[in-house]
C-alpha atoms as a PDB file:
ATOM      1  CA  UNK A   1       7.944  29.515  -5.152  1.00  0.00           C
ATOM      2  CA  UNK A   2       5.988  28.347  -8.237  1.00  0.00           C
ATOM      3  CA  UNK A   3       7.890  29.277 -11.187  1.00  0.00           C
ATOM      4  CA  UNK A   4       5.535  29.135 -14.963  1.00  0.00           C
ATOM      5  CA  UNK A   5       6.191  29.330 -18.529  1.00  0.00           C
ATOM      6  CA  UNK A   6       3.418  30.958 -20.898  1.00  0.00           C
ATOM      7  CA  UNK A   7       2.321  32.537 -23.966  1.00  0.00           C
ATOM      8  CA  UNK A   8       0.941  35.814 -24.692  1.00  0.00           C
ATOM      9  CA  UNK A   9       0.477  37.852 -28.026  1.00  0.00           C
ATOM     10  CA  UNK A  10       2.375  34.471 -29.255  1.00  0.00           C
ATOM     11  CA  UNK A  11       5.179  35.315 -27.269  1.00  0.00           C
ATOM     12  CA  UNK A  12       7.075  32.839 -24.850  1.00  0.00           C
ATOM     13  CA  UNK A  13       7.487  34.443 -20.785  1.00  0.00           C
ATOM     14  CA  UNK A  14       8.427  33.068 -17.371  1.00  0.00           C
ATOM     15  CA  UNK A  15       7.086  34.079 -14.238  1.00  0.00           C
ATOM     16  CA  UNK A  16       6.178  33.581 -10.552  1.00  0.00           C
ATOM     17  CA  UNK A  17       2.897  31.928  -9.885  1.00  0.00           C
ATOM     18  CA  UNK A  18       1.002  33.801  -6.577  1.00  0.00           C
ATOM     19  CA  UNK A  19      -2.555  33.063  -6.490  1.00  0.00           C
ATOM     20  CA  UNK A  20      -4.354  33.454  -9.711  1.00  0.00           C
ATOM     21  CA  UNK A  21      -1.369  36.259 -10.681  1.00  0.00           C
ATOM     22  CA  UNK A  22       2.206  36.188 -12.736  1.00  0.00           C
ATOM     23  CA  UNK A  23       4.983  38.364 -12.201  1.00  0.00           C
ATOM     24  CA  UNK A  24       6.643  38.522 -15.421  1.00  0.00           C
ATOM     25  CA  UNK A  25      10.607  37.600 -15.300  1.00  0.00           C
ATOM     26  CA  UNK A  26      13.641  38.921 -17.384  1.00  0.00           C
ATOM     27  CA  UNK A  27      15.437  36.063 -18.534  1.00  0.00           C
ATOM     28  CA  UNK A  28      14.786  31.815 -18.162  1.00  0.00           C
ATOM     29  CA  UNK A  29      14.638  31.110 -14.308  1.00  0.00           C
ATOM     30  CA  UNK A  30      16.279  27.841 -15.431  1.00  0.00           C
ATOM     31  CA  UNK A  31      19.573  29.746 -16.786  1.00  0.00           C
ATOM     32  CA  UNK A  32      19.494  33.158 -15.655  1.00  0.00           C
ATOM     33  CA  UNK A  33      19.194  35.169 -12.312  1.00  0.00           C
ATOM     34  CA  UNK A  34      15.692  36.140 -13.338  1.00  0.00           C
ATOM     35  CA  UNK A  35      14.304  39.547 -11.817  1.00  0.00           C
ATOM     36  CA  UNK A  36      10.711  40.727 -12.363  1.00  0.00           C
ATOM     37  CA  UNK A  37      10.445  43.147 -14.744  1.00  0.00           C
ATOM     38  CA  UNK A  38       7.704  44.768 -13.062  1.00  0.00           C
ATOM     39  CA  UNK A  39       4.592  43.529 -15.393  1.00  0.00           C
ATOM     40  CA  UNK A  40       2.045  41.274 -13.726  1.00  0.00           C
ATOM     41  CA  UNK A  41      -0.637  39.297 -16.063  1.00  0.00           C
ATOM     42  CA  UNK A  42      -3.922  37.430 -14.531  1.00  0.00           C
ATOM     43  CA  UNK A  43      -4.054  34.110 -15.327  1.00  0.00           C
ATOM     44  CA  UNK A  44      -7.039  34.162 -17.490  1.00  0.00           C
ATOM     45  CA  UNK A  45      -4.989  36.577 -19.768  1.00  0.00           C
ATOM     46  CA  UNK A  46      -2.025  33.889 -20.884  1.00  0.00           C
ATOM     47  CA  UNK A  47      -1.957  30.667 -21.666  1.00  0.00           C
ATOM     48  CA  UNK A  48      -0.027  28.410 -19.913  1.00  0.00           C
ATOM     49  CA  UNK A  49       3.305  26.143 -21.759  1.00  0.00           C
ATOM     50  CA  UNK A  50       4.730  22.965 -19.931  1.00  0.00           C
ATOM     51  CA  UNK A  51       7.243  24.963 -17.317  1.00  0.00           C
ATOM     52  CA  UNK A  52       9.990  23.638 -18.495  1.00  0.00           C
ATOM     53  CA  UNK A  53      11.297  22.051 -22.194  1.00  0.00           C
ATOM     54  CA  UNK A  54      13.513  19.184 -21.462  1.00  0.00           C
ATOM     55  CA  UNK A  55      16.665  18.004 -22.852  1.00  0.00           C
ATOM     56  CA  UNK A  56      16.183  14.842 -21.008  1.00  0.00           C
ATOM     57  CA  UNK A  57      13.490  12.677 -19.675  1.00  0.00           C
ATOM     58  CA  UNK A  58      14.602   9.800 -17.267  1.00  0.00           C
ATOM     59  CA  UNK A  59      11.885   8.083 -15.981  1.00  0.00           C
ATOM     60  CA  UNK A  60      11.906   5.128 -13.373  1.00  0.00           C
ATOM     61  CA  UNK A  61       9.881   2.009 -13.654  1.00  0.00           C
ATOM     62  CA  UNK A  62       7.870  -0.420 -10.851  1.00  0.00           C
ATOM     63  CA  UNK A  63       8.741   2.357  -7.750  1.00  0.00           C
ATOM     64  CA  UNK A  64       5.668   2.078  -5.823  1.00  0.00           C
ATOM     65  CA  UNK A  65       5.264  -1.508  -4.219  1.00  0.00           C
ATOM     66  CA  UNK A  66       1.891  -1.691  -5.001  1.00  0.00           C
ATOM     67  CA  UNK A  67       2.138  -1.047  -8.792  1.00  0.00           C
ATOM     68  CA  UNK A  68       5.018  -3.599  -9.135  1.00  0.00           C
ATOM     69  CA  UNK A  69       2.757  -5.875  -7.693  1.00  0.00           C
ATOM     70  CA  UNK A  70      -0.221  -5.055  -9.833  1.00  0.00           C
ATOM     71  CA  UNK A  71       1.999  -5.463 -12.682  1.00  0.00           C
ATOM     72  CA  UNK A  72       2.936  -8.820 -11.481  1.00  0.00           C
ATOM     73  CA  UNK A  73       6.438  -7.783 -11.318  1.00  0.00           C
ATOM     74  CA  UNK A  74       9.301  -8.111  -8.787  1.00  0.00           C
ATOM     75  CA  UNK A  75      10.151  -4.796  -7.118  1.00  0.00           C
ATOM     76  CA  UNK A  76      13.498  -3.686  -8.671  1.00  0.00           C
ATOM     77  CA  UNK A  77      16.653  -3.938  -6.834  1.00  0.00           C
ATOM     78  CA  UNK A  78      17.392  -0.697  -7.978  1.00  0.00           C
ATOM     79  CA  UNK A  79      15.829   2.407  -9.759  1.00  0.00           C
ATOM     80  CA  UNK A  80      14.972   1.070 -13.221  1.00  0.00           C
ATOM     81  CA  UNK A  81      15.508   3.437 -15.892  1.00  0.00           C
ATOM     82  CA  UNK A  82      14.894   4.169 -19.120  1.00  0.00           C
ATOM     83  CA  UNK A  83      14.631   7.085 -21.271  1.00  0.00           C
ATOM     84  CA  UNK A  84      11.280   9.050 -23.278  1.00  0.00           C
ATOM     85  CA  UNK A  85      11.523  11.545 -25.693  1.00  0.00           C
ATOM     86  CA  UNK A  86      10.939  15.236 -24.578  1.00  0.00           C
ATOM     87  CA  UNK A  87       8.688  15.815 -27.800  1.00  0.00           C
ATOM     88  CA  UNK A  88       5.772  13.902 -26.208  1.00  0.00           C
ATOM     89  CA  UNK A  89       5.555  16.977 -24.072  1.00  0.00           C
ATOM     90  CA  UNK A  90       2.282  18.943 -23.528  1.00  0.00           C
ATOM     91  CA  UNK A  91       1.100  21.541 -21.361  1.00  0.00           C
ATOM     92  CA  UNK A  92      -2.261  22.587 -18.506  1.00  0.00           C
ATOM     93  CA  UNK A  93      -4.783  22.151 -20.729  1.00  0.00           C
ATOM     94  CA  UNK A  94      -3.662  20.354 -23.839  1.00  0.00           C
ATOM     95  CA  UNK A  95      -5.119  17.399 -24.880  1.00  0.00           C
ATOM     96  CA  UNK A  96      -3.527  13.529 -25.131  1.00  0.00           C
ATOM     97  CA  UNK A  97      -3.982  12.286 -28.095  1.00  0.00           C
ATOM     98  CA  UNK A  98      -4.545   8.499 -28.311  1.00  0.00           C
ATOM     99  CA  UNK A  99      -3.044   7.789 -32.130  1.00  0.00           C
ATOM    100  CA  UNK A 100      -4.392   4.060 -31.835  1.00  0.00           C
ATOM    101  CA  UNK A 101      -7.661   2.875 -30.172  1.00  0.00           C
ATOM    102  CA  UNK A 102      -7.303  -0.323 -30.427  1.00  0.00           C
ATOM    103  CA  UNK A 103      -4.664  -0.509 -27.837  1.00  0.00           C
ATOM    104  CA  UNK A 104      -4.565  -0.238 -24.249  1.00  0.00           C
ATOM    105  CA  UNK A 105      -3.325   3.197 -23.206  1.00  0.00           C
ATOM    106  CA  UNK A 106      -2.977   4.275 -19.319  1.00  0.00           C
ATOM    107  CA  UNK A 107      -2.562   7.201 -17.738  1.00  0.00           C
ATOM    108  CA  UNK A 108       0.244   7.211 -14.672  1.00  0.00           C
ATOM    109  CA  UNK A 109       0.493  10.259 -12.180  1.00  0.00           C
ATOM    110  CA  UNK A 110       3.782  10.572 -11.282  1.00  0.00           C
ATOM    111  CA  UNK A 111       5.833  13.132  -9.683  1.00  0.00           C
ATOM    112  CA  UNK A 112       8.648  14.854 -11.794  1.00  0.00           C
ATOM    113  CA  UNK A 113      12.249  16.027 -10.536  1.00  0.00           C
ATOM    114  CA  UNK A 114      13.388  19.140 -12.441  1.00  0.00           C
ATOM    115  CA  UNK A 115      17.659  19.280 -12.642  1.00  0.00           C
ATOM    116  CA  UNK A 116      18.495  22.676 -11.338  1.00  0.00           C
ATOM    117  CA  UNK A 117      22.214  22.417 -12.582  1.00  0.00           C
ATOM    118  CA  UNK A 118      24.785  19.667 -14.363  1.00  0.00           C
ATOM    119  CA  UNK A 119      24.822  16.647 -12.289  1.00  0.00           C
ATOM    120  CA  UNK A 120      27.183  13.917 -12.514  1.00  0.00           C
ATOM    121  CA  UNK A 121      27.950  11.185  -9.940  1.00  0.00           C
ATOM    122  CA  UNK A 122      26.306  13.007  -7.263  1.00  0.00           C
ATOM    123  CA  UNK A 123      25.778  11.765  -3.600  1.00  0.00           C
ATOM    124  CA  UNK A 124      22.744  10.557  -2.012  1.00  0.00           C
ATOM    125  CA  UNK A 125      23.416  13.154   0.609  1.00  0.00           C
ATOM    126  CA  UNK A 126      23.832  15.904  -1.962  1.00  0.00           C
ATOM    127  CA  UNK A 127      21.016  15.128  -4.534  1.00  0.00           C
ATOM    128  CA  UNK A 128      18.925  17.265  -3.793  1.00  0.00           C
ATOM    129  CA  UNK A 129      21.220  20.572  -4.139  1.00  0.00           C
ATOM    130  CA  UNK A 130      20.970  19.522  -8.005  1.00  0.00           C
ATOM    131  CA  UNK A 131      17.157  20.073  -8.018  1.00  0.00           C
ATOM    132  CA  UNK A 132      15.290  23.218  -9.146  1.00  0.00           C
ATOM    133  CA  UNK A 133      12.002  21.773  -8.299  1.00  0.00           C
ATOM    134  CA  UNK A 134       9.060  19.445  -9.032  1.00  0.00           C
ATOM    135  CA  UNK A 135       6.076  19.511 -11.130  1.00  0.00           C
ATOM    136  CA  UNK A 136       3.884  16.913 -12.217  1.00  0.00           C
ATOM    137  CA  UNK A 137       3.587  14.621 -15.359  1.00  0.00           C
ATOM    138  CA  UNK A 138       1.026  12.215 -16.410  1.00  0.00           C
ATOM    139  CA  UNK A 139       3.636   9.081 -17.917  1.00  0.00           C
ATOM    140  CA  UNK A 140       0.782   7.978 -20.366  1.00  0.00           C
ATOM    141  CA  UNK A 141       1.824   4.355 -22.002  1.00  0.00           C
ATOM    142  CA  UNK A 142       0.822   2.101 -25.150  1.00  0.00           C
ATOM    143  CA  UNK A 143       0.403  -1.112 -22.979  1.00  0.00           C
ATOM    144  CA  UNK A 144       0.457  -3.411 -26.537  1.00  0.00           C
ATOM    145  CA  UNK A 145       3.848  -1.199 -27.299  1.00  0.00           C
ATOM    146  CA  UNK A 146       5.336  -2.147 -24.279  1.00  0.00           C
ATOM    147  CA  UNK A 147       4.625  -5.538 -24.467  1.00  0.00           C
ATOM    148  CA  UNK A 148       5.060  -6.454 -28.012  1.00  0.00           C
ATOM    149  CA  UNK A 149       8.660  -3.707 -27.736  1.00  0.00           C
ATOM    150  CA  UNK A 150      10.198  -5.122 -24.810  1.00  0.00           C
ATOM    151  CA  UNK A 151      11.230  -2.341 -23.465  1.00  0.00           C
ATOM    152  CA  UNK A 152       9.575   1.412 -23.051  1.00  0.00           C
ATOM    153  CA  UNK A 153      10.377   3.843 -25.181  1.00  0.00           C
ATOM    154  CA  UNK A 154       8.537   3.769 -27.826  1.00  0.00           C
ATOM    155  CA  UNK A 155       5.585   2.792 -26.104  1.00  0.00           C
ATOM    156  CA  UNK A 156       5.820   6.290 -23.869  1.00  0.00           C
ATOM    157  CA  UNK A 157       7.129   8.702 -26.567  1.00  0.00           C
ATOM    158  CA  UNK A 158       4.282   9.369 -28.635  1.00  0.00           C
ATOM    159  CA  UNK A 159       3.172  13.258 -29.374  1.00  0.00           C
ATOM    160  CA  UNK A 160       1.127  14.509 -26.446  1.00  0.00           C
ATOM    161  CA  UNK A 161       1.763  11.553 -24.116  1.00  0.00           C
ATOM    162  CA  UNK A 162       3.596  13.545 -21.228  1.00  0.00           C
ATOM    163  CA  UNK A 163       1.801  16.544 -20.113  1.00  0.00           C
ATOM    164  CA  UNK A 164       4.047  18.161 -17.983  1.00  0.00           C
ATOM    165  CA  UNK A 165       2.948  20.882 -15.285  1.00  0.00           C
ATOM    166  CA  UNK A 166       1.481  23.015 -14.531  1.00  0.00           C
ATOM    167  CA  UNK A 167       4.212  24.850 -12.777  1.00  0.00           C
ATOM    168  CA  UNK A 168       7.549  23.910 -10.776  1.00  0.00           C
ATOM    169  CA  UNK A 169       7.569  24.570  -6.991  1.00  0.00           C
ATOM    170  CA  UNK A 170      10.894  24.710  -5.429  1.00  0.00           C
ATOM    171  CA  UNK A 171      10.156  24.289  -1.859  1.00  0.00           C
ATOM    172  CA  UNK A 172       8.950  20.914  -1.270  1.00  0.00           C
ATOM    173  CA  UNK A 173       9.861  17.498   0.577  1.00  0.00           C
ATOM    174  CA  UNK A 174       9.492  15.219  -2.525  1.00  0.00           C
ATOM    175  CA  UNK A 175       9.125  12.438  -0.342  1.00  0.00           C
ATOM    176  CA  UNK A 176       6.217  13.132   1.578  1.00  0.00           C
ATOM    177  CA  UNK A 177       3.725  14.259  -0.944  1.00  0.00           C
ATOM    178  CA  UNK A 178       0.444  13.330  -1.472  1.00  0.00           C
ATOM    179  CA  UNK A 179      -0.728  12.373  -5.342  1.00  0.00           C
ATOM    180  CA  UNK A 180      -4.094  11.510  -6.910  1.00  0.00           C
ATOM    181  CA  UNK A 181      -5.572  11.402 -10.511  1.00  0.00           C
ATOM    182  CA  UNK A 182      -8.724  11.156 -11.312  1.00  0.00           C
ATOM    183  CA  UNK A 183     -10.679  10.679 -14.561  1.00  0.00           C
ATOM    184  CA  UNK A 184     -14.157  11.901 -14.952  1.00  0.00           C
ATOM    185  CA  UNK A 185     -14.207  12.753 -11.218  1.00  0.00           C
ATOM    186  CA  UNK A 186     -13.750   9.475 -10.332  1.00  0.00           C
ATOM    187  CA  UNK A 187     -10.178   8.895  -8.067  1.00  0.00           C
ATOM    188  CA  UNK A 188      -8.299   6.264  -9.869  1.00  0.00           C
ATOM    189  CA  UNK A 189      -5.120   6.719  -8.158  1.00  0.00           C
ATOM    190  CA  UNK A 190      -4.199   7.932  -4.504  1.00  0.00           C
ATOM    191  CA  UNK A 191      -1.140   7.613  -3.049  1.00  0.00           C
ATOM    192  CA  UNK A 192       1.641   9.270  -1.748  1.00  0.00           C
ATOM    193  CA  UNK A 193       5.564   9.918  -2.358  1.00  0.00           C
ATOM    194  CA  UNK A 194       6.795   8.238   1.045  1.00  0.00           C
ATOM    195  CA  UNK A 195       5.705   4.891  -0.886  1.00  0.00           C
ATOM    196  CA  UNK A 196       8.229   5.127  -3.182  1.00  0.00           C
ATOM    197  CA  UNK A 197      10.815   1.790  -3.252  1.00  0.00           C
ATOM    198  CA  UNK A 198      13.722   4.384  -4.107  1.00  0.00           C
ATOM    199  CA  UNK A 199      13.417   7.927  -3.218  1.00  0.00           C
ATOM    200  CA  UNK A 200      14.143  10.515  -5.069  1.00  0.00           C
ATOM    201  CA  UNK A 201      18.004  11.805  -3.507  1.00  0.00           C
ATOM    202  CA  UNK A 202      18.766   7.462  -4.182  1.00  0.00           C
ATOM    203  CA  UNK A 203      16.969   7.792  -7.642  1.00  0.00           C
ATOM    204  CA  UNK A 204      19.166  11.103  -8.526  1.00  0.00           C
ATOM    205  CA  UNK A 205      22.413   9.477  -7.346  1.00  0.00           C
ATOM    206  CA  UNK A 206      21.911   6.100  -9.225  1.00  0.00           C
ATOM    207  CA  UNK A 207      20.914   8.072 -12.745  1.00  0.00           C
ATOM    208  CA  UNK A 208      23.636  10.449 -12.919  1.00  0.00           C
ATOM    209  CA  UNK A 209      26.235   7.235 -11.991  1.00  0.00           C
ATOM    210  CA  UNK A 210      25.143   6.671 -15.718  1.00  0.00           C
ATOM    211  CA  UNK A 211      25.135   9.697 -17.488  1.00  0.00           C
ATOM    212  CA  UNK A 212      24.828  13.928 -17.450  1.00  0.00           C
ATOM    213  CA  UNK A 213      21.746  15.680 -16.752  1.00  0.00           C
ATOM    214  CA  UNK A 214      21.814  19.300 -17.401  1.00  0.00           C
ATOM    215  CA  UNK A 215      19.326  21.995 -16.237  1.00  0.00           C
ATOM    216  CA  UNK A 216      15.873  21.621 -17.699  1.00  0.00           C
ATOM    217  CA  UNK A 217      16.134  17.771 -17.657  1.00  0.00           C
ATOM    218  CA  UNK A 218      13.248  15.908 -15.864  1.00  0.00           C
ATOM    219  CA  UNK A 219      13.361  12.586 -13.790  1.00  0.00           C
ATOM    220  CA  UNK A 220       9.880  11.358 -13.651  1.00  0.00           C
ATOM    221  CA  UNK A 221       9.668   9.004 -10.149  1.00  0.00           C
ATOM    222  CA  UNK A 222       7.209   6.203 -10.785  1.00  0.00           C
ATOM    223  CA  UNK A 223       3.346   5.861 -10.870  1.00  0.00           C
ATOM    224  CA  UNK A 224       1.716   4.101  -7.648  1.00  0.00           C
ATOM    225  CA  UNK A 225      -1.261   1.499  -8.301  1.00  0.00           C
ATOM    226  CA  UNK A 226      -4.742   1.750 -10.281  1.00  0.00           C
ATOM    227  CA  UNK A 227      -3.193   2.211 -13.396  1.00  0.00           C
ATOM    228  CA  UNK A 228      -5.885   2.137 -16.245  1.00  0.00           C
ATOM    229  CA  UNK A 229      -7.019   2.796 -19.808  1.00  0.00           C
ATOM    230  CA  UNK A 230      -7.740   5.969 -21.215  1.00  0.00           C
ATOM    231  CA  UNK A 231     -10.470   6.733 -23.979  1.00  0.00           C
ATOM    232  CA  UNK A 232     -11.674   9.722 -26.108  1.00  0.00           C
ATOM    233  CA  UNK A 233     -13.470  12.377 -24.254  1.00  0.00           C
ATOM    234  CA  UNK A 234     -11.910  11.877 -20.572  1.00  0.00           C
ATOM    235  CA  UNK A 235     -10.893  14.518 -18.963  1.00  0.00           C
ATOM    236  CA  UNK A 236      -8.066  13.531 -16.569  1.00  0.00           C
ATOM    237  CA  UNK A 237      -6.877  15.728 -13.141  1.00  0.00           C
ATOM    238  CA  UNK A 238      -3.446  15.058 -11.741  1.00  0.00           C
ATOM    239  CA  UNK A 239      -2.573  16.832  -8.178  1.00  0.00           C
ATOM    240  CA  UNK A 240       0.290  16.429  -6.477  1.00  0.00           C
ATOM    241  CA  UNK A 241       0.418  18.466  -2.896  1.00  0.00           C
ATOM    242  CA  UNK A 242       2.110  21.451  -3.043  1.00  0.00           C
ATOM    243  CA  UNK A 243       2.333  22.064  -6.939  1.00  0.00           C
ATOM    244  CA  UNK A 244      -1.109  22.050  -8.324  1.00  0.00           C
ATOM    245  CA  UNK A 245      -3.675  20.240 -10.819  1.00  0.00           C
ATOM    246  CA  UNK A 246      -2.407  19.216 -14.184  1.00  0.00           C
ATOM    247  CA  UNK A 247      -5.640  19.105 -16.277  1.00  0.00           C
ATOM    248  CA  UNK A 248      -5.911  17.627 -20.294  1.00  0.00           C
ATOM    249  CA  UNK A 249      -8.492  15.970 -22.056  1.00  0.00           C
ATOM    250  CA  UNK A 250      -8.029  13.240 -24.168  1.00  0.00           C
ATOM    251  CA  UNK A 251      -8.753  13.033 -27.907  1.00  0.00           C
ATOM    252  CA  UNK A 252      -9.267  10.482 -30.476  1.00  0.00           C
ATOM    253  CA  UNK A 253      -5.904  10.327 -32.512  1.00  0.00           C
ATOM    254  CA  UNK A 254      -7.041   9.131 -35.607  1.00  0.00           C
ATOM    255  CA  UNK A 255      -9.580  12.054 -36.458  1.00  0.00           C
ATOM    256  CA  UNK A 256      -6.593  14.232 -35.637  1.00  0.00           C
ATOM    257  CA  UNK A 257      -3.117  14.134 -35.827  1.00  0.00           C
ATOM    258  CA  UNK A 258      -0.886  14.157 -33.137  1.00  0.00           C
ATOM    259  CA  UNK A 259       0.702  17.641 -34.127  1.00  0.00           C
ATOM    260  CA  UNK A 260      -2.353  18.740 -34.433  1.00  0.00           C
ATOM    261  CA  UNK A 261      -3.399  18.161 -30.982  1.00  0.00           C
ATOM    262  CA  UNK A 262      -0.541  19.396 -29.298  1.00  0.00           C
ATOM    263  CA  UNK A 263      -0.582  22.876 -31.029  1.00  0.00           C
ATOM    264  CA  UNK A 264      -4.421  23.117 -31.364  1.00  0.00           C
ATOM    265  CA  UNK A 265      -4.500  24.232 -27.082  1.00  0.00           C
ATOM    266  CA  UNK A 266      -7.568  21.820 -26.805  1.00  0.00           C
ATOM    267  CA  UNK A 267      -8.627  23.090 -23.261  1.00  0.00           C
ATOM    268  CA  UNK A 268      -9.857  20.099 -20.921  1.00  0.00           C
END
């Protein structure tokens, strides 16, 4: 099932994706036993939000072999983790904002976990009973931040530098999905999830050893290889198999703020 979040008549709605139509739903699908209340909108009519606003973001570094070794890294022992701030958050169709051009920023396709219910020390065995579902997110990253920071967070939390989307499926095998990006057209990354170094039941069981994730929290699993810049006026595609494109443009951040782009709906 592909659940969405989205605006109409400035008004916030969930829903079930079929096709190109939403069934409205009473209530958050995240918190609530959400039934259909019977209304249906097209797509074209609504606009859609990131599917989910997260409490959390966990993401996990170097978990595709062949990006740890374009990094010219050693592959972790285990899931490395580290935490982004959920107001870099966009939506389908919003644009990334690049807020200094001078710097290398990338774009990473990576596969996102969506916590289903409060998880703490869970088992390997039971991870994925914790899981709602999976969407996408592009992990976009100052490169000079990360470098001159030491560490990630500040390099990855920008405004607009997670689009998240564009809906949550809830009946996949997250390891054994195929995911490609492309900018321009062009295929920059191609990959798929059975490459991960830690999958994602070992990656659940290792970040809740360390703390609480609620529902609505997001684990983001690693980008694979081809990493690379981004620059004003690309228009990025993110698929993973199963869930859909994730689509945003990318803007020049110092004609326009970063609020600015994330509440402007700059369509790709």
């Amino acid at each position: 099932m592909k659940y969405v979040r989205f605006e109409k008549n400035n008004q916030t709605f969930f829903g079930l994706l079929e096709g190109e139509q939403i069934s409205q739903l009473k209530g958050d699908f995240l918190k609530d036993q959400a039934k259909p209340t019977g209304d249906t909108f097209s797509l074209s009519e609504v606009k859609l939000l990131p599917p989910v606003e997260p409490g959390q973001i966990i993401a996990i570094g170097l978990n595709y072999a062949l990006h740890a070794e374009e990094s010219g890294k050693p592959i972790p022992e285990e899931p490395m983790m580290f935490m982004v701030s959920p107001t870099a958050v966009v939506g389908d169709g919003e644009a990334i904002s690049l807020p200094n051009l001078d710097n290398r920023i990338d774009y990473e396709a990576e596969l996102a976990v969506v916590i289903g219910k409060q998880a703490k020390d869970v088992k390997k065995e039971n991870a994925l009973d914790y899981v709602f579902g999976y969407t996408t997110c592009n992990d976009v990253s100052d490169r000079n931040l990360q470098k001159k920071d030491g560490q990630f967070t500040r390099a990855k939390s920008y405004a607009t530098f997670k689009p998240l989307g564009p809906v949550i499926e809830t009946s996949l095998n997250p390891n054994k999905l195929e995911i490609k990006l492309t900018v321009n057209g062009e295929i920059k990354q191609h990959s798929n999830t059975d490459d991960l170094i830690h999958d994602v039941e070992t990656v659940i069981e290792k970040v809740t050893e360390v703390m609480t994730l609620n529902p609505g929290d997001i684990i983001i699993t690693g980008t694979p290889s081809g990493v690379g810049p981004l620059k004003p006026g690309d228009q990025v595609e993110l698929e993973v198999e199963g869930i859909g494109i994730l689509r945003n443009s990318v803007v020049d951040g110092t004609q326009i703020s970063a609020d600015q782009a994330t509440n402007a709906n700059l369509k790709a």
